[in-house]
Protein backbone atom coordinates (compact mmCIF):
# COMPACT_ATOMS: atom_id res chain seq x y z
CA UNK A 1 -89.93 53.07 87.24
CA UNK A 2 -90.04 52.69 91.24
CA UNK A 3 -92.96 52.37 93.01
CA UNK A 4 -95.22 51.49 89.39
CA UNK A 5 -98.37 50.09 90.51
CA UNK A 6 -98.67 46.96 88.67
CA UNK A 7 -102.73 46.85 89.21
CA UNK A 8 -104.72 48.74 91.84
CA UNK A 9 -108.53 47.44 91.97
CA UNK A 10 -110.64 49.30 94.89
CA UNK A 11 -114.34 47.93 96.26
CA UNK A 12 -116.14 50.00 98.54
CA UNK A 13 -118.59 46.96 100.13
CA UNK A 14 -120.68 50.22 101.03
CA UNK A 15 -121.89 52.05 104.12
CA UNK A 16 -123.92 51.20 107.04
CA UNK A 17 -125.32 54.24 108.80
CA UNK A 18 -125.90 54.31 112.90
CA UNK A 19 -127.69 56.66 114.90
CA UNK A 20 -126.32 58.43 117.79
CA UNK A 21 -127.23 61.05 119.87
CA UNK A 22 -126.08 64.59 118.57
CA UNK A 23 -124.19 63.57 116.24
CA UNK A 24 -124.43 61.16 112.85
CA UNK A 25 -122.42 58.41 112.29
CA UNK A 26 -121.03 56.54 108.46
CA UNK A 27 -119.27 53.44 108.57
CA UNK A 28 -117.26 52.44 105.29
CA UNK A 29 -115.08 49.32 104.34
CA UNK A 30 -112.69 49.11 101.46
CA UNK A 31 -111.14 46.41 100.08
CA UNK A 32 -107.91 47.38 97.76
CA UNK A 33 -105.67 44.11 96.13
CA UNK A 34 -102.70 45.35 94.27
CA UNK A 35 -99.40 44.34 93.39
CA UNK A 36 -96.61 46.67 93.20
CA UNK A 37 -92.92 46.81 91.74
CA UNK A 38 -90.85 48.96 94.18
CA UNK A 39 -87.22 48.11 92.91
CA UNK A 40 -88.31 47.34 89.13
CA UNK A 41 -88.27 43.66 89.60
CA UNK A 42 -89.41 42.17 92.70
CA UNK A 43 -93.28 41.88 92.98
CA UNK A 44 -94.90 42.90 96.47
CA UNK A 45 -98.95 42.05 96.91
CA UNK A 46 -100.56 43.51 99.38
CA UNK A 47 -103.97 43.03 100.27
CA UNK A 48 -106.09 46.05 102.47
CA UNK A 49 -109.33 45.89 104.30
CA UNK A 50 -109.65 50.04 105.06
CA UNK A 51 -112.39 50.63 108.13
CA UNK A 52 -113.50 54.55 108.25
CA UNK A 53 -115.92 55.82 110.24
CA UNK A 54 -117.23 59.30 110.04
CA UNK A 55 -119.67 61.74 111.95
CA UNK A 56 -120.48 65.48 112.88
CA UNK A 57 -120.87 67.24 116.01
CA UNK A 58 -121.35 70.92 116.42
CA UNK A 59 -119.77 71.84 113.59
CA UNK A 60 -117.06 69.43 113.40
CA UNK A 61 -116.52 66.97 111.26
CA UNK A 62 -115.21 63.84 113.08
CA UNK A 63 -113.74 60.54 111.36
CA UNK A 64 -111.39 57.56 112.32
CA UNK A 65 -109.99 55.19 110.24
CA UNK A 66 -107.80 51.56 110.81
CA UNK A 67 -106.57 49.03 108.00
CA UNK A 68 -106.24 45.72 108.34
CA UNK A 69 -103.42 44.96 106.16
CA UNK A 70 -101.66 41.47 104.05
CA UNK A 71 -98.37 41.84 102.69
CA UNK A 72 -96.92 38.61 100.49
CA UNK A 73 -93.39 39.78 100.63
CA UNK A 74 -91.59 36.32 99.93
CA UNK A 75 -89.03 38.11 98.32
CA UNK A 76 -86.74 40.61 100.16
CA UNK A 77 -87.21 43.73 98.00
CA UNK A 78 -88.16 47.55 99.06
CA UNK A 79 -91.83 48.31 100.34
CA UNK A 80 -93.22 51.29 98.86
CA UNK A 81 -92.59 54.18 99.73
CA UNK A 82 -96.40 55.33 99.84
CA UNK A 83 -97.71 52.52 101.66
CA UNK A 84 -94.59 53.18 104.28
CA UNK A 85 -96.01 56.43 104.93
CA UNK A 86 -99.46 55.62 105.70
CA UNK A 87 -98.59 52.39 107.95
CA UNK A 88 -95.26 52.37 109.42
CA UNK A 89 -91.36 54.27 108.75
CA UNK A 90 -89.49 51.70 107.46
CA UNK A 91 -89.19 51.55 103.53
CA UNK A 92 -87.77 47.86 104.05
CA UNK A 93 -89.71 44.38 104.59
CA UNK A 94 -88.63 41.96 107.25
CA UNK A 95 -89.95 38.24 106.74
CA UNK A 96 -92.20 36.29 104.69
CA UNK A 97 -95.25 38.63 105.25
CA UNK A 98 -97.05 40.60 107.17
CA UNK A 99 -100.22 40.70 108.66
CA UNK A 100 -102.26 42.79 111.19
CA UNK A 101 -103.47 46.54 112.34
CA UNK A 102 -102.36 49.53 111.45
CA UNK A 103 -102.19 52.41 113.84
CA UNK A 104 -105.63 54.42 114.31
CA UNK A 105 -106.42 57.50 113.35
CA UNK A 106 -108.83 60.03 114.38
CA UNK A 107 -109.30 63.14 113.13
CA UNK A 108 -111.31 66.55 113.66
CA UNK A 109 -112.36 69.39 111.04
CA UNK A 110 -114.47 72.06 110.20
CA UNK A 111 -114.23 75.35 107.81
CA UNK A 112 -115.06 78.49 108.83
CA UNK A 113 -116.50 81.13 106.64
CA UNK A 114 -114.18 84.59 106.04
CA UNK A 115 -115.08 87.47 104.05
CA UNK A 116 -114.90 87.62 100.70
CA UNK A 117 -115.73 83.66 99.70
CA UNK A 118 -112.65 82.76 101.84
CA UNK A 119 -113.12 80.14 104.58
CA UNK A 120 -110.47 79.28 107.24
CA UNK A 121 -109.85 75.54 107.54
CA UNK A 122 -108.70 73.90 110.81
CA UNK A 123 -107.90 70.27 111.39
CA UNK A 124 -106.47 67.72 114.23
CA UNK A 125 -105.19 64.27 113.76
CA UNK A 126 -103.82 62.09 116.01
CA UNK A 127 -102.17 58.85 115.40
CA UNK A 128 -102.68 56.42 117.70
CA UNK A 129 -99.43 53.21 118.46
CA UNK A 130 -101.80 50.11 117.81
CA UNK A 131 -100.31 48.80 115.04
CA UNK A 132 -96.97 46.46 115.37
CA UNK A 133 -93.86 48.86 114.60
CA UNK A 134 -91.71 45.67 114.45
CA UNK A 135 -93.76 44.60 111.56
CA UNK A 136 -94.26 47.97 109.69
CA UNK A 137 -97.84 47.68 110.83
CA UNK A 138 -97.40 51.23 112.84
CA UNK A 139 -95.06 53.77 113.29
CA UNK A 140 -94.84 52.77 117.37
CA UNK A 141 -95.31 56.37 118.27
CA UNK A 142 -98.25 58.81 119.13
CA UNK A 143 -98.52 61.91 116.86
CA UNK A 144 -100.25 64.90 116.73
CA UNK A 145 -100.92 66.97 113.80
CA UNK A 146 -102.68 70.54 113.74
CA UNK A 147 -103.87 71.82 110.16
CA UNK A 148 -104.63 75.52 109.65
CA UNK A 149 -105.11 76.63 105.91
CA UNK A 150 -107.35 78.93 103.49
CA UNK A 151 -109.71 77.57 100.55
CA UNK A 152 -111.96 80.05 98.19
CA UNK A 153 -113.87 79.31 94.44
CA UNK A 154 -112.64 81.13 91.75
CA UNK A 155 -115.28 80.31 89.01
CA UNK A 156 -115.83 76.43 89.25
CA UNK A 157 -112.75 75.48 90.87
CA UNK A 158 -112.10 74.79 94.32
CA UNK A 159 -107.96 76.25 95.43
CA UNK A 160 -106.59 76.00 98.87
CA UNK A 161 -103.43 76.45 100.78
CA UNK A 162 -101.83 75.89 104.22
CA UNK A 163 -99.32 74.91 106.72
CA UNK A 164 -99.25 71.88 109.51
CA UNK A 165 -97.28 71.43 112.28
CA UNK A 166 -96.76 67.67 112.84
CA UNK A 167 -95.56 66.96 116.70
CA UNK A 168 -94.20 63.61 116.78
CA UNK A 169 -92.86 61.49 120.11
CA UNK A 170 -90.00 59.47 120.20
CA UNK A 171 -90.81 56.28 119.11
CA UNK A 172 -89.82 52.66 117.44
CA UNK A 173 -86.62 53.89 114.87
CA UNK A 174 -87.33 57.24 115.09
CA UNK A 175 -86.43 60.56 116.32
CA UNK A 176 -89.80 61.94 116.98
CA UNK A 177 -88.70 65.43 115.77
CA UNK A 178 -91.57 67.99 115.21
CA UNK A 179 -91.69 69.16 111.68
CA UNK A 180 -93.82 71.79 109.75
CA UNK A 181 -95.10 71.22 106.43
CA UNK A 182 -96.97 73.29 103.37
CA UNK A 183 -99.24 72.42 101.30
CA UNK A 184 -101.68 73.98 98.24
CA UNK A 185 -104.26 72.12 95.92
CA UNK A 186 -106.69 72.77 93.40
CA UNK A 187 -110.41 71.04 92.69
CA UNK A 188 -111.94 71.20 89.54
CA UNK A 189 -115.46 69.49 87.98
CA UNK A 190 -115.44 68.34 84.36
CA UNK A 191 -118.76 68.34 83.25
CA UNK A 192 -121.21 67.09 85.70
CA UNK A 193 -119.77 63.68 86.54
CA UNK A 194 -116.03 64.02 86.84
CA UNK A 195 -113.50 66.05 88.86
CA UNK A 196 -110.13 66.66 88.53
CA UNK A 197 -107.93 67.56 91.60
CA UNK A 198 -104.14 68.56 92.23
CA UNK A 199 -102.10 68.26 95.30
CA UNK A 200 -98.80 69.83 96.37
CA UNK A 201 -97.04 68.99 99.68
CA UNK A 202 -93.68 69.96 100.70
CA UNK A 203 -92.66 68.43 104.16
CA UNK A 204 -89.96 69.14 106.83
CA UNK A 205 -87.67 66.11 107.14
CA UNK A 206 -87.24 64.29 110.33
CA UNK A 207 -83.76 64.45 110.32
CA UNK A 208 -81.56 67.87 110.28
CA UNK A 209 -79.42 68.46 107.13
CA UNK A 210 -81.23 66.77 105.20
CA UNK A 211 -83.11 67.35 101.78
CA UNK A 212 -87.12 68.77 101.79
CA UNK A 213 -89.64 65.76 101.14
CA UNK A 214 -91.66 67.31 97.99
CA UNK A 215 -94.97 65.15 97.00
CA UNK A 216 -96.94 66.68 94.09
CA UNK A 217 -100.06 64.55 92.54
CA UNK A 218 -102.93 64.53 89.90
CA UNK A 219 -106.50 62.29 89.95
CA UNK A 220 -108.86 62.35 88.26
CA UNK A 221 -112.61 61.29 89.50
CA UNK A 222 -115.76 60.01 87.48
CA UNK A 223 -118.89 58.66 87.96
CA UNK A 224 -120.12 56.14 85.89
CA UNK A 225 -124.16 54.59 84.63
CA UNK A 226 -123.85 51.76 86.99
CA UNK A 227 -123.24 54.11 89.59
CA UNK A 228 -119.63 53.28 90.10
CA UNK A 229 -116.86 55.34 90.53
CA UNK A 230 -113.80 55.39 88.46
CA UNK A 231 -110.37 56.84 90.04
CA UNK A 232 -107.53 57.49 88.20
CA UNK A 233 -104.17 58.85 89.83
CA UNK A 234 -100.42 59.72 89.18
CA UNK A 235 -97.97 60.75 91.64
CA UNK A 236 -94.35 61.62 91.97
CA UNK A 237 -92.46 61.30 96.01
CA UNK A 238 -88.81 62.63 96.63
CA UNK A 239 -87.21 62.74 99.96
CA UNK A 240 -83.07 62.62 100.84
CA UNK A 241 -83.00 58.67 99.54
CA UNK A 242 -84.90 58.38 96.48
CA UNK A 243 -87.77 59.55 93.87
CA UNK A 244 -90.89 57.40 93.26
CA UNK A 245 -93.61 57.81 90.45
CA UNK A 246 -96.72 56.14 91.25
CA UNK A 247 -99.82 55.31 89.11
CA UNK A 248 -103.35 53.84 90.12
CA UNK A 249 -106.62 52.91 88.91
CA UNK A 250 -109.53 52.01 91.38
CA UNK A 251 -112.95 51.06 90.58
CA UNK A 252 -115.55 51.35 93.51
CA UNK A 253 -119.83 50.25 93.72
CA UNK A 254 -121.91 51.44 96.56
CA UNK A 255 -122.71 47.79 97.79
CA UNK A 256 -126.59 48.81 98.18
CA UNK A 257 -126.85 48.97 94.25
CA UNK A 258 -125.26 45.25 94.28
CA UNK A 259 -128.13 43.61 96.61
């Protein structure tokens, strides 16, 4: 099975708050260590340190996130796929390992109330080029993203659905074409301490003729008496090259409830 997570253990080392004028600010680290199998053989670990930080202001919900990021690649073998998307293009490793930042991200949202229970969801992202493309650290290439979609309740569950726009420059192996994507999801609480939630995204791709990338996934969420937080999640990727089926498990403490 490509792309099987072999073990995926996540520890959030917690949050430190910081004031600022008009508006408030969260920083969070988390550290993931997992090993994945993307050809069925070949072992890949990769070690993540994940920096977000988070804030309002006048209605908007601000965040912007970097990764520092430790790949043991010793043997030549496909990265995954997954991890390619978040940090860099390439689906292939060159060298030993790698080491550094990825690209930056920052990001703007709010939700605007409609008639009827419906609210209007808007969103900007930009990707920054500070990672190293050369490495697969970044995708050496600024890109902008603009969100528009709907969300409503019907009973307990949360359902949404949208389109993007994704403007992309020419950059480091790449084309930079623009491409438009869809997307729907649903939300769901289990009880009072676990959620379920289902995503659907269906993608342009970057180059003309080809197939539709098609990314569909399941998690489910629960809190547990220590006060961590159990993730569970399955996914399945296609694009022109290949299908992937992913699986993870994270497991996550609020630092302040370690001390």
């Amino acid at each position: 099975m490509r792309g099987l997570f072999i073990s995926s253990i996540g520890l959030a080392l917690g949050s430190i708050p910081m004031a600022a004028h008009a508006t408030s600010i969260q920083i969070d680290a988390d550290l993931d260590d997992f090993t994945d199998s993307s050809d069925g053989k070949t072992l890949t670990k990769t070690t993540a340190i994940d920096i977000n930080a988070t804030g309002s202001l006048k209605g908007w919900d601000l965040s912007m996130t970097v990764s520092y990021v430790h790949m043991d690649a010793e043997a030549a073998s496909p990265r995954d796929p997954q991890l390619s998307r978040e940090i860099g293009d390439s689906r292939y490793q060159s060298g030993p390992s790698t080491a550094g930042l990825t690209d930056v991200k920052i990001a703007a949202e709010r939700s605007v109330p409609l008639a009827r229970g419906v609210s209007l969801d808007l969103l900007a992202r930009a990707t920054l080029p500070t990672g190293k493309a050369s490495t697969y650290l970044g995708r050496g290439r600024f890109e902008l993203m603009l969100d528009a979609g709907l969300s409503t309740h019907v009973g307990t569950a949360t359902i949404w659905a949208g389109g993007a726009r994704r403007f992309r420059s020419q950059g480091y192996e790449s084309t930079g074409r623009d491409v438009y994507e869809v997307y729907a999801g649903m939300k769901r609480p289990l009880g009072t301490k676990a959620t379920v939630r289902v995503d659907y995204v269906r993608t342009q791709p970057e180059y003309r003729n080809q197939r539709f990338e098609q990314s569909t996934s399941v998690g489910l969420s629960r809190r547990l008496k220590s006060s961590a937080t159990l993730d569970i999640s399955a996914s399945h990727y296609r694009n022109a090259y290949y299908k992937e089926v992913q699986t993870s498990v994270s497991l996550r403490w609020p630092i302040q409830r370690l001390i």
